[in-house]
N, C-alpha and C. Protein backbone atom coordinates (compact mmCIF):
# COMPACT_ATOMS: atom_id res chain seq x y z
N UNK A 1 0.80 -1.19 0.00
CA UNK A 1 0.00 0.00 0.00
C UNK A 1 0.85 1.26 0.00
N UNK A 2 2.02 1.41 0.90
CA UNK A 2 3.14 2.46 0.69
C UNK A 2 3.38 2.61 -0.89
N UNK A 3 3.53 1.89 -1.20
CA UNK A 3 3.98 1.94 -3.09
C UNK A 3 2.80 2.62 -3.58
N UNK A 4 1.74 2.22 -3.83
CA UNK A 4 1.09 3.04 -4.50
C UNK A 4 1.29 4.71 -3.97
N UNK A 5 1.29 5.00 -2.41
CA UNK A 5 1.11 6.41 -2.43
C UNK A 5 2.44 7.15 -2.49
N UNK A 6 3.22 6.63 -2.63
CA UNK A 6 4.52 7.13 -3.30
C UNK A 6 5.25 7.48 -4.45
N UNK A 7 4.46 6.08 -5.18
CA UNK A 7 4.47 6.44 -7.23
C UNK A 7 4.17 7.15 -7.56
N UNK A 8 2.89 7.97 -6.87
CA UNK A 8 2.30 9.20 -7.40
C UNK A 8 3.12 10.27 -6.95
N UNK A 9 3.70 10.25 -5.64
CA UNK A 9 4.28 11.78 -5.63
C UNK A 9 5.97 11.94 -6.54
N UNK A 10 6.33 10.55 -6.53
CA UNK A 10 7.72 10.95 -7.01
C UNK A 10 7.22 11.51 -8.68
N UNK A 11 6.17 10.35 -9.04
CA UNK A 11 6.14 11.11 -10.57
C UNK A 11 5.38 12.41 -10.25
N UNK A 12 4.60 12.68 -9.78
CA UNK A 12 3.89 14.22 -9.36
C UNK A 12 5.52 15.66 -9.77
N UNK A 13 6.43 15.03 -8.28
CA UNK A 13 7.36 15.62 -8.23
C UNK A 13 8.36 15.67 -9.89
N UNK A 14 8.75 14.47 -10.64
CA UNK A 14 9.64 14.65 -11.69
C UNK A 14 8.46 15.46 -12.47
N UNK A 15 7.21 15.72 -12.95
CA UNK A 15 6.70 16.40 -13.98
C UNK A 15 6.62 17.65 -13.62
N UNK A 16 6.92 18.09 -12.31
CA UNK A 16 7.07 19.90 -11.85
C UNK A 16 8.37 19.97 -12.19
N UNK A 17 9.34 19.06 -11.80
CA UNK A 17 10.70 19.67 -12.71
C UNK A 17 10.57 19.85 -14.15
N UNK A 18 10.19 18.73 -14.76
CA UNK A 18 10.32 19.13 -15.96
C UNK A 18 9.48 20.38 -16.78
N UNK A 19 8.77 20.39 -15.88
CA UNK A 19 7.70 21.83 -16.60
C UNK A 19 8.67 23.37 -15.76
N UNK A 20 9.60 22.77 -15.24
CA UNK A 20 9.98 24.55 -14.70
C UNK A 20 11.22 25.01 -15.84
N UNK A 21 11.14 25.96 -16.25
CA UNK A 21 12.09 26.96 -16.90
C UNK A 21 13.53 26.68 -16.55
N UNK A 22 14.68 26.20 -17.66
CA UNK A 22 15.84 26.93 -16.79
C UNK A 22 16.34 27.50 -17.07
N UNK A 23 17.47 28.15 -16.22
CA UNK A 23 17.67 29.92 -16.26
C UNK A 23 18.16 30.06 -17.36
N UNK A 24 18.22 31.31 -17.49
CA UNK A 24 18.70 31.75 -18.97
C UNK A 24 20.50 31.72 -18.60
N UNK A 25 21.00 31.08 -19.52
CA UNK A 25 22.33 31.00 -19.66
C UNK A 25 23.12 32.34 -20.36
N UNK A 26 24.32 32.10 -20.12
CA UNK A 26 25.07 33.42 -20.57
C UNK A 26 26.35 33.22 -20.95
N UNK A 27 27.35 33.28 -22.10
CA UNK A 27 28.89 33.04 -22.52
C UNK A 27 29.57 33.77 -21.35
N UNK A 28 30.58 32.79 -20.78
CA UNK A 28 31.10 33.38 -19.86
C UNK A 28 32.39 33.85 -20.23
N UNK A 29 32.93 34.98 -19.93
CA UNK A 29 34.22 35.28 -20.31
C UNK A 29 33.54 37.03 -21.20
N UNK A 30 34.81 37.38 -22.21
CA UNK A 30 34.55 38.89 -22.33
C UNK A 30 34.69 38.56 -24.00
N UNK A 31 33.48 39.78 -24.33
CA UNK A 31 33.38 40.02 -25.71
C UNK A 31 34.23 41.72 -26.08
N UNK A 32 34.82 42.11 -26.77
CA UNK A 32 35.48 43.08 -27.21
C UNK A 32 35.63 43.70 -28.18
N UNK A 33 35.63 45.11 -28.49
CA UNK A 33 35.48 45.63 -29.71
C UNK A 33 36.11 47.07 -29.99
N UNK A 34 36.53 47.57 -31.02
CA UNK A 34 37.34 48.84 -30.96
C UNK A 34 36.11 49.65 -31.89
N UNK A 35 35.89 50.69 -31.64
CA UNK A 35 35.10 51.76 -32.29
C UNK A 35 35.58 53.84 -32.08
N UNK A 36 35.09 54.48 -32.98
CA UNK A 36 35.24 56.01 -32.63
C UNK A 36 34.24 55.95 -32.11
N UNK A 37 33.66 57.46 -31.03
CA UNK A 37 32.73 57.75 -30.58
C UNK A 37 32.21 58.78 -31.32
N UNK A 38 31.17 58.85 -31.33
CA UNK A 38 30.62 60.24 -32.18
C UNK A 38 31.20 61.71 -32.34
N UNK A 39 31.87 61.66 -31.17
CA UNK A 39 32.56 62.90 -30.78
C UNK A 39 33.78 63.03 -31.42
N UNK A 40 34.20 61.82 -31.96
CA UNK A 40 35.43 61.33 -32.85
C UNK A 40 36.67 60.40 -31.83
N UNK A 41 36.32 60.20 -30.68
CA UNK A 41 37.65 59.45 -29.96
C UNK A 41 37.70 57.98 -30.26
N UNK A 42 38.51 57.54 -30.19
CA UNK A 42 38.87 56.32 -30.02
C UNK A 42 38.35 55.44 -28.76
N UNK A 43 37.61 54.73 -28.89
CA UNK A 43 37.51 53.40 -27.55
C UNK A 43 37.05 51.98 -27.87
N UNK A 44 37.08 51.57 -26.68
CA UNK A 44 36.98 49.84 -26.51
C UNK A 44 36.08 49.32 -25.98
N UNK A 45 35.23 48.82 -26.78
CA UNK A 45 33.64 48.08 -25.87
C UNK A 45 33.47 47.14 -25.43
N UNK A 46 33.24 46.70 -24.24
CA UNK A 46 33.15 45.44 -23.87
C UNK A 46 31.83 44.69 -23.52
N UNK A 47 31.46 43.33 -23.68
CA UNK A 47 30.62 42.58 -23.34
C UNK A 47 31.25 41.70 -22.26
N UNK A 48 30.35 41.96 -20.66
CA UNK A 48 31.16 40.90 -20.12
C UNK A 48 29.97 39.66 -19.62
N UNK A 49 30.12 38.52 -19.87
CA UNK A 49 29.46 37.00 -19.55
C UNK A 49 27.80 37.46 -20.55
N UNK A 50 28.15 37.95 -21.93
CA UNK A 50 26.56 38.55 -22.31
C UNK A 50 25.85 37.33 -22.51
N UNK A 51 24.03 37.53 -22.22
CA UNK A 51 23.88 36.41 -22.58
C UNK A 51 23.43 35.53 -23.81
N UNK A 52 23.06 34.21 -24.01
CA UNK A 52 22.85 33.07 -24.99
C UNK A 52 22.19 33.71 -25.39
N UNK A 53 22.03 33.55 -26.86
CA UNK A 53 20.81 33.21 -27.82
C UNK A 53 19.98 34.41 -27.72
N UNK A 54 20.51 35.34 -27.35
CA UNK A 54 19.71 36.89 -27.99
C UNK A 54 20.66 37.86 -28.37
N UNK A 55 20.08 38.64 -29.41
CA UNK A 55 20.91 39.49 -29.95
C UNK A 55 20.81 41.22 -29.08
N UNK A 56 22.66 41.19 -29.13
CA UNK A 56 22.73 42.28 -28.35
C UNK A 56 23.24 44.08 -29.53
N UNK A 57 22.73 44.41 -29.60
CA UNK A 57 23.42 45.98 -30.18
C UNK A 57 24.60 46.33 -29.63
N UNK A 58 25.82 46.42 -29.66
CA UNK A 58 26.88 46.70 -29.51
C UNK A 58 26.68 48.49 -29.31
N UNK A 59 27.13 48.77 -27.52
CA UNK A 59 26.68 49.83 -26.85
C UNK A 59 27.82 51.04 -27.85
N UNK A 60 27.59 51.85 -27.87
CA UNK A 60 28.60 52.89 -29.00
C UNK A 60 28.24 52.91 -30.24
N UNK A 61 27.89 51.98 -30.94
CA UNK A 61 28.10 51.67 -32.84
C UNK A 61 26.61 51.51 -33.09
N UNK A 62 25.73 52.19 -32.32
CA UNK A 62 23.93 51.55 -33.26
C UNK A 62 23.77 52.75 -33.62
N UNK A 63 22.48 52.99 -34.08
CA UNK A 63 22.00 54.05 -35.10
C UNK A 63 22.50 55.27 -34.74
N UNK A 64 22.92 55.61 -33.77
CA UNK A 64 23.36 56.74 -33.47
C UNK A 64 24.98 57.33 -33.62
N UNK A 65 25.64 56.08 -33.87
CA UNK A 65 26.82 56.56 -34.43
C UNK A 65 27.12 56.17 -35.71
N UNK A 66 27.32 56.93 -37.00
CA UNK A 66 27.75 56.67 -38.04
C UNK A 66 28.85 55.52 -38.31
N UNK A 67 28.92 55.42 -36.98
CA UNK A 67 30.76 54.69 -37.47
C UNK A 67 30.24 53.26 -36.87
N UNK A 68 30.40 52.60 -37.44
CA UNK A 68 30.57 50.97 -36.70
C UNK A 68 31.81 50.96 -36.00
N UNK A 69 31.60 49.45 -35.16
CA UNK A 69 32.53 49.01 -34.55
C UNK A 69 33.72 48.12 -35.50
N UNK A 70 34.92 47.42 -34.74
CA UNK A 70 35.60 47.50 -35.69
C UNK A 70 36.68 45.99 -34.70
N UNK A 71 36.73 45.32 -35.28
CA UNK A 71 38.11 44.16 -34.38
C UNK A 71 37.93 43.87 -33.61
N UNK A 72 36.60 43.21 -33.39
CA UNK A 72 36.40 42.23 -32.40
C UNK A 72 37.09 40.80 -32.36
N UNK A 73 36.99 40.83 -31.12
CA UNK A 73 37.84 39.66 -30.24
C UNK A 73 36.75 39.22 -29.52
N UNK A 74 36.20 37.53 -29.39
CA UNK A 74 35.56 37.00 -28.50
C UNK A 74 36.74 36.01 -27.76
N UNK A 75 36.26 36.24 -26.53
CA UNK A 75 36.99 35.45 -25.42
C UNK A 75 35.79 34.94 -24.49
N UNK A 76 34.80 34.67 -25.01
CA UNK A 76 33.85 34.07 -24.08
C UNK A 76 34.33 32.44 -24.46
N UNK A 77 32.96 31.63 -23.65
CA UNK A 77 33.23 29.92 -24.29
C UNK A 77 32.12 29.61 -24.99
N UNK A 78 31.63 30.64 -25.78
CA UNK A 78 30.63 30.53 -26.32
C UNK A 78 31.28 31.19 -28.19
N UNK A 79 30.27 30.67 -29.77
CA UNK A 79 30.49 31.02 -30.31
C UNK A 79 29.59 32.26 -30.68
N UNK A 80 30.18 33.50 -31.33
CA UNK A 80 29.70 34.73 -31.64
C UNK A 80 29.72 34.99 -33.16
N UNK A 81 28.34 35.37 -33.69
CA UNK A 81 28.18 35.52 -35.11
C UNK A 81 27.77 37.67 -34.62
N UNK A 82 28.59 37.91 -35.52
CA UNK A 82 28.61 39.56 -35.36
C UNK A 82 28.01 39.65 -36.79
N UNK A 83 27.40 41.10 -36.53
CA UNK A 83 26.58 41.66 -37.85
C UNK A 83 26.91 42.88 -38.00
N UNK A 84 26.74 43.22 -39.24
CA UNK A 84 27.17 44.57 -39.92
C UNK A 84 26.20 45.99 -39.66
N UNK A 85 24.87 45.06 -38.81
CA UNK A 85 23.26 45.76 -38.38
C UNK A 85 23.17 46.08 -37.26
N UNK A 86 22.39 47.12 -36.86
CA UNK A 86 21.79 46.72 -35.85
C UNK A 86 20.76 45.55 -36.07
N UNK A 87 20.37 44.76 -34.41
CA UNK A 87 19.19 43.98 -34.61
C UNK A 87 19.71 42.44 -35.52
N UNK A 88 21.36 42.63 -35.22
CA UNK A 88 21.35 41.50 -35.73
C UNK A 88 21.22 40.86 -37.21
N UNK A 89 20.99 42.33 -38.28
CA UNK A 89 20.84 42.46 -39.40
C UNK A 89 22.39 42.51 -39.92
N UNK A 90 22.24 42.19 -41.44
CA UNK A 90 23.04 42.36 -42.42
C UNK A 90 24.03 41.62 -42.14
N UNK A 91 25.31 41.50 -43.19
CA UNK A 91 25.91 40.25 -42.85
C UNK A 91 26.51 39.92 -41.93
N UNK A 92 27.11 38.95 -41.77
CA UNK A 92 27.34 38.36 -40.40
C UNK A 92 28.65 37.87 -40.89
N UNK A 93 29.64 37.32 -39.74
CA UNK A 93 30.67 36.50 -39.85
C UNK A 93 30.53 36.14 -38.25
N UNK A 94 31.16 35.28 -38.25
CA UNK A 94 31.13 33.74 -36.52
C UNK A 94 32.67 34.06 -36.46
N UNK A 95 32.64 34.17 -35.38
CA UNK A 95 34.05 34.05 -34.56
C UNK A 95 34.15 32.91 -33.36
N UNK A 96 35.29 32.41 -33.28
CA UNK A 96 35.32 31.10 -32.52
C UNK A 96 35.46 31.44 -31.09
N UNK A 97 34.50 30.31 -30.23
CA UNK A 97 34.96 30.70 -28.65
C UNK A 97 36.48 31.04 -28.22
N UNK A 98 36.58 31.67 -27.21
CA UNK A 98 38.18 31.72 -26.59
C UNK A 98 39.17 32.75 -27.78
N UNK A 99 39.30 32.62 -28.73
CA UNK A 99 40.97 32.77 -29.59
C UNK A 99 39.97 33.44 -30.94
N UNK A 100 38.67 33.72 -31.16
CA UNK A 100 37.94 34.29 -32.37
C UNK A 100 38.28 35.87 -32.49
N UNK A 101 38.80 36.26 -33.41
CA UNK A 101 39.03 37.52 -33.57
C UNK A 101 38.92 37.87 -35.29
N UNK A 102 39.25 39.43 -35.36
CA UNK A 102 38.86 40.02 -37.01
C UNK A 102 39.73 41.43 -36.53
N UNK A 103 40.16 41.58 -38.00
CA UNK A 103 40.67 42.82 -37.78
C UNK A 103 39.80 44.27 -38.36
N UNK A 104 40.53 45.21 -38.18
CA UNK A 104 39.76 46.64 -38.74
C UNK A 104 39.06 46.39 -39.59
N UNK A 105 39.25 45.37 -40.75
CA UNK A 105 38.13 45.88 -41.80
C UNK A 105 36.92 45.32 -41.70
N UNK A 106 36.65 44.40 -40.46
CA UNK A 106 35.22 43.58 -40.20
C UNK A 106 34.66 44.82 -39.33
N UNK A 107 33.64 45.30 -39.86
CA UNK A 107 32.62 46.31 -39.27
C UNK A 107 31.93 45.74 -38.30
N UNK A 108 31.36 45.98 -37.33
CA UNK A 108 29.97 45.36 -36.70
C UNK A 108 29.58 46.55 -35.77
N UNK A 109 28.09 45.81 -35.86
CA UNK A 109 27.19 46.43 -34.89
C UNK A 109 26.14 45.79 -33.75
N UNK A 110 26.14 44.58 -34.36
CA UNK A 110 25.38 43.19 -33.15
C UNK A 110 26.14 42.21 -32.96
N UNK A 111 25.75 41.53 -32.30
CA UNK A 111 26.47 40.30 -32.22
C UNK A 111 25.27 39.07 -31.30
N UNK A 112 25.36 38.37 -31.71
CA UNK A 112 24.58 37.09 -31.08
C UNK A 112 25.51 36.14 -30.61
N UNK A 113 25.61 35.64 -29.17
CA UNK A 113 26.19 34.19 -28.62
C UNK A 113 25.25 33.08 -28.84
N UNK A 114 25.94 32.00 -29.31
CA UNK A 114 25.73 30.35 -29.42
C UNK A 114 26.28 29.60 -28.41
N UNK A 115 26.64 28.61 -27.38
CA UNK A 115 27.01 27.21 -27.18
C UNK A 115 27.25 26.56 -28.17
């Protein structure tokens, strides 16, 4: 009689795990980028642990500055496809976890992380 009222809660219990959410993950380590500022200076943008599977606008280089960004370096452990758009638009090139980099002439303005 114990058995029966126990089968039900352990499976009760495994189908609330499986129906709960899990957390949103994030590339850990630093994303990097060289750009001018509107004002005309020189600087360095960073992404630090950004997260999975949504696309981020690269803070400095969106519609508001003429100039894209410019030589990114990913050092997360995640892979990064950068875009020439905001929103993740226009073309793209993937840079490899850890050691992925591009020089001056790869423009960007988004970038999306993969696993």
């Amino acid at each position: 009689m114990r058995l029966r009222s126990v089968l039900p809660a352990v499976l009760g219990a495994g189908l609330l795990l499986a129906a709960v959410p899990a957390p949103a993950s994030a590339a850990e380590g630093r994303f990097r980028y060289d750009y001018v500022t509107a004002e005309g200076y020189e600087a360095t943008g960073f992404l630090n642990s950004p997260p999975d599977g949504e696309c981020v606008d690269l803070p400095g280089v969106g519609d508001e500055n003429p100039e894209p960004g410019h030589s990114p370096k990913n050092r997360t452990d995640a892979w990064a496809t950068v875009f020439t758009g905001t929103d993740c638009q226009g073309d793209s090139f993937t840079l490899r976890p850890h050691t992925g980099g591009a020089s001056a002439r790869l423009k960007v303005r988004s970038v999306v992380f993969s696993s």
